[in-house]
N, C-alpha and C. Protein backbone atom coordinates (compact mmCIF):
# COMPACT_ATOMS: atom_id res chain seq x y z
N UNK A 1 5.83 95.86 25.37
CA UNK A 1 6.95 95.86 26.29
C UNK A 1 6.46 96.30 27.66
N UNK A 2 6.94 95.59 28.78
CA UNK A 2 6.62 95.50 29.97
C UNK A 2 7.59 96.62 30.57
N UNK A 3 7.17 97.48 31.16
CA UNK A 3 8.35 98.98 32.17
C UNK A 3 8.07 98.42 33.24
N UNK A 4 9.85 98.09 33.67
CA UNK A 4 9.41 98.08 35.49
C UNK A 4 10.15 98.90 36.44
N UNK A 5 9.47 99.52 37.10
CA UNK A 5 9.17 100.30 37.80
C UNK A 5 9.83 100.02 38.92
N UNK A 6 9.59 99.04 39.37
CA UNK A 6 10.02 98.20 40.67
C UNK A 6 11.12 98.59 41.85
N UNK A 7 10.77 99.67 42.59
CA UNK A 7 11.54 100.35 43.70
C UNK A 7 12.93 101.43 43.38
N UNK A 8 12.43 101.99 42.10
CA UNK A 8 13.41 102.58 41.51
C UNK A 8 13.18 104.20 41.81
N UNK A 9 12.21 104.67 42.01
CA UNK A 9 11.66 105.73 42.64
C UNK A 9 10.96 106.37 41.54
N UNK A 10 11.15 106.40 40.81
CA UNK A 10 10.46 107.23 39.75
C UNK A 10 9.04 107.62 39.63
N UNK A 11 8.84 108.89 39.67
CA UNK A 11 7.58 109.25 39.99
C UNK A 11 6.17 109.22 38.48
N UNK A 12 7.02 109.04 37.38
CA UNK A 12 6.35 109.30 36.51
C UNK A 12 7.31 109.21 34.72
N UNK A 13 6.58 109.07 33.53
CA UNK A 13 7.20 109.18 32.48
C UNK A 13 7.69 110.34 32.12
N UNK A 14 7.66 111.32 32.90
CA UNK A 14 8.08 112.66 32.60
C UNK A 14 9.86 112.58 33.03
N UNK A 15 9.93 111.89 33.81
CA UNK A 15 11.61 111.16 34.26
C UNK A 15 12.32 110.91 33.59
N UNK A 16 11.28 110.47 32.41
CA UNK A 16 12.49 109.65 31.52
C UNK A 16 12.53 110.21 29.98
N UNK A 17 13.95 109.60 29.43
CA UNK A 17 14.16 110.44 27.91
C UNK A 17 13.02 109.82 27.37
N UNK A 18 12.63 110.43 25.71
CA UNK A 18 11.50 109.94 24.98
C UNK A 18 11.87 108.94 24.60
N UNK A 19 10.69 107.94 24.61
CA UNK A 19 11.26 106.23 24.41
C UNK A 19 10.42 105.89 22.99
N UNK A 20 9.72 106.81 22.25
CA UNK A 20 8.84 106.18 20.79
C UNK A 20 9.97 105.45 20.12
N UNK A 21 11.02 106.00 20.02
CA UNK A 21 11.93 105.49 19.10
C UNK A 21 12.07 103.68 19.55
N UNK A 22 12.72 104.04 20.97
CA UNK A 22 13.28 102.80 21.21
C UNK A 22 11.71 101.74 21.84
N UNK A 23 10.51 102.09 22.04
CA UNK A 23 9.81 100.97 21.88
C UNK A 23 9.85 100.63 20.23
N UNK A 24 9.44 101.53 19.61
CA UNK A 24 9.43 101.10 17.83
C UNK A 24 10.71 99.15 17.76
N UNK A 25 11.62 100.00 18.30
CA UNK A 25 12.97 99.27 17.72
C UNK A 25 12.58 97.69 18.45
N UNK A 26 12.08 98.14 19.89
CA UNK A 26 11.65 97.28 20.48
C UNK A 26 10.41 95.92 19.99
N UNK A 27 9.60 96.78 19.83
CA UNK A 27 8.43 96.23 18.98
C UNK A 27 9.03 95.41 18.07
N UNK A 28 9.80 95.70 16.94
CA UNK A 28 10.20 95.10 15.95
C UNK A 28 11.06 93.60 15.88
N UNK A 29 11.48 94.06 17.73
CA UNK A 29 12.60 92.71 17.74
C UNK A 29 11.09 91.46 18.68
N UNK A 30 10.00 91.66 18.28
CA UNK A 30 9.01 90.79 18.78
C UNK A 30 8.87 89.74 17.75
N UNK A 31 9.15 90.73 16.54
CA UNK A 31 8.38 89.71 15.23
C UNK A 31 9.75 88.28 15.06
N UNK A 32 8.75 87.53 14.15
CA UNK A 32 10.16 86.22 13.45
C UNK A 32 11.32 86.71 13.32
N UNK A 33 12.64 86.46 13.17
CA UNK A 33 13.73 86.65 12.63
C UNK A 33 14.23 87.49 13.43
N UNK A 34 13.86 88.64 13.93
CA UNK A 34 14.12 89.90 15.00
C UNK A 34 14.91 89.52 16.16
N UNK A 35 14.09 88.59 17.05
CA UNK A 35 14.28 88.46 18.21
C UNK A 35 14.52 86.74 18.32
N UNK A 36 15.58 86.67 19.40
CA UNK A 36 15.58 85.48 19.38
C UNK A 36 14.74 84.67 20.32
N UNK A 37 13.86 85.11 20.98
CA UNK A 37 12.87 84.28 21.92
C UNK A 37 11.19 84.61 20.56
N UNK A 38 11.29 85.31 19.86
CA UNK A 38 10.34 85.40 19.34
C UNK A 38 9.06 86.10 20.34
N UNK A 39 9.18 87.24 21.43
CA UNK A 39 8.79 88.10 22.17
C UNK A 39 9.67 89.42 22.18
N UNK A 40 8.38 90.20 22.66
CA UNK A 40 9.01 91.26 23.50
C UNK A 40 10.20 91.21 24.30
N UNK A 41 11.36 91.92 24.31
CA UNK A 41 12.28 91.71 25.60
C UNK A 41 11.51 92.75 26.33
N UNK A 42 11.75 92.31 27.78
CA UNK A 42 11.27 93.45 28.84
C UNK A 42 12.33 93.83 29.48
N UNK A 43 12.17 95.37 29.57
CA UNK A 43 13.27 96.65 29.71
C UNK A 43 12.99 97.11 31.56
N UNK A 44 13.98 96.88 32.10
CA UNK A 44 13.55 97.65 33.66
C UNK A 44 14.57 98.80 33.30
N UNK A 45 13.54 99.50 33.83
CA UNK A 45 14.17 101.28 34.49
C UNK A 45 14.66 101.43 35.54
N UNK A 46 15.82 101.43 35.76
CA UNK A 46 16.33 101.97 37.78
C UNK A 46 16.77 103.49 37.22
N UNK A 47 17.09 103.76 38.42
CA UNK A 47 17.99 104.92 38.88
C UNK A 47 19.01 104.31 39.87
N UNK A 48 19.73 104.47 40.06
CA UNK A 48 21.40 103.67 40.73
C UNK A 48 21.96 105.13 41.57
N UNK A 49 22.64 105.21 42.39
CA UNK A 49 23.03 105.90 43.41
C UNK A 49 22.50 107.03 43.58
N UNK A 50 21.07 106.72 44.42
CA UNK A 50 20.26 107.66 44.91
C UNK A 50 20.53 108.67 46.01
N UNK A 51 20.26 110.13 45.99
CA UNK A 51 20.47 110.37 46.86
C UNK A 51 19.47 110.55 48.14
N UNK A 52 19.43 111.09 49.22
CA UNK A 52 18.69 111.11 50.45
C UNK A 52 17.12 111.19 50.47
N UNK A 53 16.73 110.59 50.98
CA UNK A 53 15.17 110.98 50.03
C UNK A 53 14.59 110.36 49.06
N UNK A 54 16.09 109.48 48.45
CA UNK A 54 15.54 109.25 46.95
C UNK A 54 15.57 109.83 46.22
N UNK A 55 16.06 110.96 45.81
CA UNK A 55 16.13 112.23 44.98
C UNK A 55 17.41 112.00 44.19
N UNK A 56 17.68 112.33 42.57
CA UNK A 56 18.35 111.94 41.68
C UNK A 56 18.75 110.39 41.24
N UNK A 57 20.00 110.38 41.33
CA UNK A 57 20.41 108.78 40.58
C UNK A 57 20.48 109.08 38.97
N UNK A 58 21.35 107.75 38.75
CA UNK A 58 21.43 107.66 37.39
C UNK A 58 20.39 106.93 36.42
N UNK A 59 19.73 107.32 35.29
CA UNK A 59 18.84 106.07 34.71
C UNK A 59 19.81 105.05 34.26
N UNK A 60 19.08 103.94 34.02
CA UNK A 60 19.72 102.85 33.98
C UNK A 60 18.74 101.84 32.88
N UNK A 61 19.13 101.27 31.53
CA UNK A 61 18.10 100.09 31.41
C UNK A 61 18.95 99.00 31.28
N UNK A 62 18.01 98.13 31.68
CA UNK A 62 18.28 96.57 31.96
C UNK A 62 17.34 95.73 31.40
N UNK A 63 18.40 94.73 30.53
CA UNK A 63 17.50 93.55 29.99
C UNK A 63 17.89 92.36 30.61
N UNK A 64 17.32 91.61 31.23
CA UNK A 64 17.71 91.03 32.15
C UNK A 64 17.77 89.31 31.26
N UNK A 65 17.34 89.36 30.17
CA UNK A 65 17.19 88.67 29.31
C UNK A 65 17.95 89.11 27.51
N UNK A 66 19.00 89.12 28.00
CA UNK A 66 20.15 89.92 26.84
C UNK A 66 20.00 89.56 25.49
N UNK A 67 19.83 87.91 25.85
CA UNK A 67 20.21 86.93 24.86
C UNK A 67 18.96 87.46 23.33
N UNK A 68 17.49 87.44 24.14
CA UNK A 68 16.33 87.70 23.35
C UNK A 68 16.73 89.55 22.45
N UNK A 69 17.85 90.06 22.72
CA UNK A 69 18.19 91.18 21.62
C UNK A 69 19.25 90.83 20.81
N UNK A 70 19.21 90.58 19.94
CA UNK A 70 20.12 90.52 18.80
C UNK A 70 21.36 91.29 19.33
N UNK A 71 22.42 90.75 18.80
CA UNK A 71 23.97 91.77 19.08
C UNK A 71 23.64 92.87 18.24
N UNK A 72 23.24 92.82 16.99
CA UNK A 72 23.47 93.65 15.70
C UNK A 72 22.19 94.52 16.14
N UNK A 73 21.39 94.54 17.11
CA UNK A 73 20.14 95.39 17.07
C UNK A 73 20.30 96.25 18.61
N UNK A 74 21.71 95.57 19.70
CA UNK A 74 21.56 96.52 20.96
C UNK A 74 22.40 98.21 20.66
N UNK A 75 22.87 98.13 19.71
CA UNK A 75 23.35 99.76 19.87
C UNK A 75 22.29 100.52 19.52
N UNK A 76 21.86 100.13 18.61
CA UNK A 76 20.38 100.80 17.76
C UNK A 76 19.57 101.21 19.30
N UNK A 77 19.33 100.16 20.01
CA UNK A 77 18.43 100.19 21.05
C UNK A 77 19.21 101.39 21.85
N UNK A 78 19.70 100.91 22.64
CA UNK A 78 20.91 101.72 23.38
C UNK A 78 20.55 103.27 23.26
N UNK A 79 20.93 103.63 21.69
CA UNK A 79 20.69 104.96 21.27
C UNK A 79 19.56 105.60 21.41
N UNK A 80 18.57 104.62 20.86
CA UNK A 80 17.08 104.92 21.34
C UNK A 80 16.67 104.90 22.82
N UNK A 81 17.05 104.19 23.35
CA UNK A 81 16.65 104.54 24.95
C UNK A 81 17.20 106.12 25.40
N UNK A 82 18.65 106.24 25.01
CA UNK A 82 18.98 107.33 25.30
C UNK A 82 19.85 107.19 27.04
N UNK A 83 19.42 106.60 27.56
CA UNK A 83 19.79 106.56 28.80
C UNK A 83 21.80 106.39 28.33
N UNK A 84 22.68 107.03 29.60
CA UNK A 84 24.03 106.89 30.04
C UNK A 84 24.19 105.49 30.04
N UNK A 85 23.63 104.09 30.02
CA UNK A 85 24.22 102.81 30.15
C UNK A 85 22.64 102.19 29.50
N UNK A 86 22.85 101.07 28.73
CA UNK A 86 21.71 100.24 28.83
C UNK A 86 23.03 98.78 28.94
N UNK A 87 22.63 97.93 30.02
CA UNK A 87 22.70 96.78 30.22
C UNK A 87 21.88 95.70 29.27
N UNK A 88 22.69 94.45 28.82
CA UNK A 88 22.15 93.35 28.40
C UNK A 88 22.82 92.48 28.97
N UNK A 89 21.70 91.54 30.22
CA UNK A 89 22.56 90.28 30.64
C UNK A 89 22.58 89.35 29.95
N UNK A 90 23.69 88.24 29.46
CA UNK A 90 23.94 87.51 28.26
C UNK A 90 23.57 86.38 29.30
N UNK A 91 24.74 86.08 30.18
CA UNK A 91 24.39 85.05 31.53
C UNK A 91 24.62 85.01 32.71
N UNK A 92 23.07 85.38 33.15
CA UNK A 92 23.51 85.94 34.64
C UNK A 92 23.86 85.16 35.86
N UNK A 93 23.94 83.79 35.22
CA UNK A 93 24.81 82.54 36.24
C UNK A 93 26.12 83.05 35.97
N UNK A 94 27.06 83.10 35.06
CA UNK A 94 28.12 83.37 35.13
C UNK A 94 28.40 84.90 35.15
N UNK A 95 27.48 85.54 35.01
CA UNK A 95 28.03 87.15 35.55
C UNK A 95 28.29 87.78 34.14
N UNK A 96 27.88 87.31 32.95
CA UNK A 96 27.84 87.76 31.75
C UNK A 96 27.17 88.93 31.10
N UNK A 97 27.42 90.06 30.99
CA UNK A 97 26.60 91.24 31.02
C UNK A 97 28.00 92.08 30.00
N UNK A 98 26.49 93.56 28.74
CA UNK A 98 27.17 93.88 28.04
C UNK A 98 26.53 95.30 28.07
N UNK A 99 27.60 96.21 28.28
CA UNK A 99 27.16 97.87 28.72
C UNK A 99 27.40 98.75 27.23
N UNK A 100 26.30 99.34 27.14
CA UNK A 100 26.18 100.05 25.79
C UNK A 100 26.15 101.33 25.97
N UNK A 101 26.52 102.53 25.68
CA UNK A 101 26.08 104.08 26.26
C UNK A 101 25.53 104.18 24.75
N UNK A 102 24.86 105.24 24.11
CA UNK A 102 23.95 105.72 23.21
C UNK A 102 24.70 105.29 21.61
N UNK A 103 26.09 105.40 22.44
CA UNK A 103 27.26 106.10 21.06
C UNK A 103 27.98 104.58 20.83
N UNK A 104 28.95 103.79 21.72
CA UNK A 104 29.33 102.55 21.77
C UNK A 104 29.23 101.26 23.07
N UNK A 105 29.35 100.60 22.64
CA UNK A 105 29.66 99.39 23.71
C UNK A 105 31.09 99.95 24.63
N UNK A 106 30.43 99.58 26.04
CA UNK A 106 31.96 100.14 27.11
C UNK A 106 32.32 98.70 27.64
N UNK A 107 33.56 98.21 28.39
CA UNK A 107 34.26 97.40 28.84
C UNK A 107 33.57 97.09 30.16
N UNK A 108 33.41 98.94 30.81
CA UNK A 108 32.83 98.23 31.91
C UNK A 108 32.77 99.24 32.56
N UNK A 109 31.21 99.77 33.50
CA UNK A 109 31.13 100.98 34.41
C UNK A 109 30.58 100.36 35.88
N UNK A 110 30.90 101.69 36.55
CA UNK A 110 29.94 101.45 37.68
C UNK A 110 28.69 101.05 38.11
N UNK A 111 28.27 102.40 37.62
CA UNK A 111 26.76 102.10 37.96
C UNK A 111 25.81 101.45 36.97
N UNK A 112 26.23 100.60 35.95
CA UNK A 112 25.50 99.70 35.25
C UNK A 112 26.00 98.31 35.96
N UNK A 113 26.83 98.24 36.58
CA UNK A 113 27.16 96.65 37.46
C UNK A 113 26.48 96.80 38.42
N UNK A 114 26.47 98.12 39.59
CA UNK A 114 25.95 98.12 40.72
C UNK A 114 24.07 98.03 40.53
N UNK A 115 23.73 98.51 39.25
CA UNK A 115 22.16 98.31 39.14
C UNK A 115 22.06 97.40 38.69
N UNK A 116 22.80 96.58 38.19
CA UNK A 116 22.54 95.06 37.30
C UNK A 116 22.23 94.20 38.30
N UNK A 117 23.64 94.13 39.46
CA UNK A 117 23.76 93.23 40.22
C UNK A 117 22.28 93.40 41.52
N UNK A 118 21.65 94.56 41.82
CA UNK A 118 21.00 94.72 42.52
C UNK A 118 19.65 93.83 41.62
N UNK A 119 19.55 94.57 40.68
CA UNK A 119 18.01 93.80 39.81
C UNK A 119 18.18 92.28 39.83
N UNK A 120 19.49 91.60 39.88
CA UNK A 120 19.32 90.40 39.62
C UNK A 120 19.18 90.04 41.08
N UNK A 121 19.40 90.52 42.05
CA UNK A 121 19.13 89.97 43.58
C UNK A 121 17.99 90.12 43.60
N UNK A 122 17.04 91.57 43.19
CA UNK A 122 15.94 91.57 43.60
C UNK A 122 15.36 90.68 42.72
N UNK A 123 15.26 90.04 42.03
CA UNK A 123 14.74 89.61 40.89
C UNK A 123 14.84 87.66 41.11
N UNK A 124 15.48 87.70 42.20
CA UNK A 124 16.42 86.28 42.91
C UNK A 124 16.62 85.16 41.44
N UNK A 125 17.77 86.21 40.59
CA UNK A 125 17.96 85.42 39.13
C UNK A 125 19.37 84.82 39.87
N UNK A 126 19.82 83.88 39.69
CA UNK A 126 20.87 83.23 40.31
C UNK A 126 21.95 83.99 39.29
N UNK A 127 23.41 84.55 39.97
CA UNK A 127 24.53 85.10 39.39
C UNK A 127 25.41 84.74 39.95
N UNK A 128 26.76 85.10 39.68
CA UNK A 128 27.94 85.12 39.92
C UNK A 128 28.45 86.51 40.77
N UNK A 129 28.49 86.09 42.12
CA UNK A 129 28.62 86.89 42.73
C UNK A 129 30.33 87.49 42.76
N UNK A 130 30.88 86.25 42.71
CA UNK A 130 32.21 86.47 42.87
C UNK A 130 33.29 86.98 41.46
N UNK A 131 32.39 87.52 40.65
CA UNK A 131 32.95 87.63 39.00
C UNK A 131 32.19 87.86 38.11
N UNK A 132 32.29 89.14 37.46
CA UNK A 132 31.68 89.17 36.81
C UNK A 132 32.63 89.28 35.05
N UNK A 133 31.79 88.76 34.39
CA UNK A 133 32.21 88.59 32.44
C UNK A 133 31.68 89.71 31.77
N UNK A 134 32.81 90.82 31.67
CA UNK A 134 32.41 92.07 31.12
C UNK A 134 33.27 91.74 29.65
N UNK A 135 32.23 91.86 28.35
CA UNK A 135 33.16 92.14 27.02
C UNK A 135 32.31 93.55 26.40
N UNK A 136 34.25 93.61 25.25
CA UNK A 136 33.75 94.33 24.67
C UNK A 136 34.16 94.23 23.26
């Protein structure tokens, strides 16, 4: 699994909750049957409303590729990341995205839209700017 890093500020793995669990879970959705791309999904790390400096923010993970985690395998993940939100974009042309906190699937937060929608600009994945498809 690929960590990206990518203008999120983070100085180091010491930032973040312990992830053995959730690469394990990760790893596993590589093999046949697991995963539906038959790969790794790759996980970006932000932090979302930084303050001055860059100092704090919320963690955030994002799969920017939703589809490649099983429904029945993102809470598992979720929990294992540990992070307040993990994002899975289902389709990020239509604005399709599904917010998990450790414990259940949510309808819909802040700062997992405002870091979603930023990764997919930086990322120039074509979305739905004007709407977004939150389930739960």
């Amino acid at each position: 699994m690929r960590r990206a890093w990518r203008g999120d500020g983070l100085h180091g793995p010491q930032a973040l909750p312990p992830l053995a669990a959730a690469l394990h879970q990760l790893a596993g959705l590589a093999r046949p049957g697991f995963s539906t791309t038959g790969r790794m999904p790759e996980l970006h790390v932000l932090r979302v409303f930084l303050g001055d400096g860059g100092t704090g923010g919320n963690p955030l993970g994002v799969f920017l590729d939703g589809g490649s985690v099983p429904e029945g395998r993102r809470q598992d993940v979720a929990a294992d990341l540990g992070f307040s939100e993990t994002v899975f974009v289902d389709d990020a042309a239509r604005g399709e995205i599904r917010i998990y906190t450790p414990a259940v699937e949510i309808p819909f937060a802040g700062h997992p839209v405002v870091g979603t929608a930023w990764l997919l600009e930086r990322e120039h994945v074509m979305f739905a700017r004007e709407h977004a498809i939150l389930r739960a």
